[in-house]
Protein backbone atom coordinates (compact mmCIF):
# COMPACT_ATOMS: atom_id res chain seq x y z
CA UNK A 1 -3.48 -30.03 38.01
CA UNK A 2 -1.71 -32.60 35.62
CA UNK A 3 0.13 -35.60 36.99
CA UNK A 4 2.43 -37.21 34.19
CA UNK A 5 4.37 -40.36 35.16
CA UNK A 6 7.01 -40.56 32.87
CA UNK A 7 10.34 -40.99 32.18
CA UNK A 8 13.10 -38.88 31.38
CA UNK A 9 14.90 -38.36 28.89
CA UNK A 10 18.76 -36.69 28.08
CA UNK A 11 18.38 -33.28 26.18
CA UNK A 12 21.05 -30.88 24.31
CA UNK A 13 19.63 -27.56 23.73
CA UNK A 14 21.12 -26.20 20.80
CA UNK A 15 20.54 -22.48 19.96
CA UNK A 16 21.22 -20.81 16.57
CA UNK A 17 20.37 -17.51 15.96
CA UNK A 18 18.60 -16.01 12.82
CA UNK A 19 19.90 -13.58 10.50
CA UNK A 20 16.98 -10.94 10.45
CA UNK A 21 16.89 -11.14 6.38
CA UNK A 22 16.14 -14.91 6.47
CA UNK A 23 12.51 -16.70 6.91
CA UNK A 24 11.94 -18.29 10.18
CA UNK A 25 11.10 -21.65 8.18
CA UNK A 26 14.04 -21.35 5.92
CA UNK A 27 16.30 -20.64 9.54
CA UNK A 28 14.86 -23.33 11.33
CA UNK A 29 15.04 -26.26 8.33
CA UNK A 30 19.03 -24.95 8.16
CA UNK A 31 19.32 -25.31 11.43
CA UNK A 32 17.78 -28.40 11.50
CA UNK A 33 19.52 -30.17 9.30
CA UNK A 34 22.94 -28.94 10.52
CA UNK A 35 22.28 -30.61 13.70
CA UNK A 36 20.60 -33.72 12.09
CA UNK A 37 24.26 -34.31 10.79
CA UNK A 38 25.76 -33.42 14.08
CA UNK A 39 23.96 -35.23 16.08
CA UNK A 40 22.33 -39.24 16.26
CA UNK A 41 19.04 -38.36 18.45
CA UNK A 42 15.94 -36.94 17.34
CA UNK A 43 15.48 -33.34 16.83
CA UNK A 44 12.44 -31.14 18.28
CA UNK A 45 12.65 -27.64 16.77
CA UNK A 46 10.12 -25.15 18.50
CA UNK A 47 8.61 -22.37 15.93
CA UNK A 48 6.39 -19.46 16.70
CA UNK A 49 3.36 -20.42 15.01
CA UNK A 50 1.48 -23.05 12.70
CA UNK A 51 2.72 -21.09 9.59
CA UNK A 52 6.23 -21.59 10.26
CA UNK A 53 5.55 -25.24 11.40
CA UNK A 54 4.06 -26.30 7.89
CA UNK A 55 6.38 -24.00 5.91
CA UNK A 56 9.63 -25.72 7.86
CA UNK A 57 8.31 -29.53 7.02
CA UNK A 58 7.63 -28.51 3.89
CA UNK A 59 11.55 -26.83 3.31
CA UNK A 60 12.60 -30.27 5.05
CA UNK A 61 10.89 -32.71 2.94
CA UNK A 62 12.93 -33.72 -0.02
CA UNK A 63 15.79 -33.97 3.00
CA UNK A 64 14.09 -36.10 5.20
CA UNK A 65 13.39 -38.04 2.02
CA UNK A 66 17.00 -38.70 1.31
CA UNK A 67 17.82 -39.61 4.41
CA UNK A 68 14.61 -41.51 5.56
CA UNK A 69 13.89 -39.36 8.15
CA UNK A 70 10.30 -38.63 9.61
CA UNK A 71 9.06 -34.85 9.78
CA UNK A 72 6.11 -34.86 11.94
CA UNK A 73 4.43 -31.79 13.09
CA UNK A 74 3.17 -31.04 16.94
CA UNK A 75 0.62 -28.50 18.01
CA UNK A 76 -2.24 -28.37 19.75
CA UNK A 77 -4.71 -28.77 16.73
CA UNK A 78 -3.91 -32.10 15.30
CA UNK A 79 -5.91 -35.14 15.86
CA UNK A 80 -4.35 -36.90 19.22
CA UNK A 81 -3.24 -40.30 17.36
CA UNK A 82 -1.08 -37.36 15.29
CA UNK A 83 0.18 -35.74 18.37
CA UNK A 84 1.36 -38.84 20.39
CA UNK A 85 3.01 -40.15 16.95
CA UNK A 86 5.30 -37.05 17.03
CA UNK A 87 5.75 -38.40 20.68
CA UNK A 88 6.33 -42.22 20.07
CA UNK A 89 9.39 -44.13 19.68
CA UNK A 90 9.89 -45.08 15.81
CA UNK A 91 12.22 -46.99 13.83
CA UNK A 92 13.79 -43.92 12.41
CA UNK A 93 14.92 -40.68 13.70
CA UNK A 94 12.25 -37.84 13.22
């Protein structure tokens, strides 16, 4: 059993679906930025597996460059310090 005290936080699930000739990672970095622009929070974007998680940040780099944005990958096989960093509050949207 896991007890987390925390807080909670407002959330806007946004669904887009995929047109079946497009790459997950090229789907999810479209979708991604589209509601980057939309929208002034931060965005979480879940993706199937750790292939489509480094092939998404890496179609959303030069992007998050531009707009000094933070891409930071979360799944269970980074370090901890890298997983609560995804989790923190930062100066910048991610």
């Amino acid at each position: 059993v896991i007890d987390s005290a925390g807080r909670s936080f407002p959330v806007k699930v946004t669904y887009r679906p995929r047109r079946s000739d497009t790459a997950v990672s090229l789907a999810v970095a479209d979708a991604v930025r589209a509601v980057l622009t939309e929208t002034d929070g931060d965005v979480l974007a879940f993706l199937p597996g750790l292939r489509e998680i480094r092939q998404t940040a890496d179609e959303l780099e030069s992007f998050a460059r531009e707009r000094d944005l933070e891409v930071l990958p979360l799944h269970g096989d980074l370090p901890p310090e890298q997983q609560d960093r995804a989790l923190q509050r930062l100066d910048r949207r991610k």
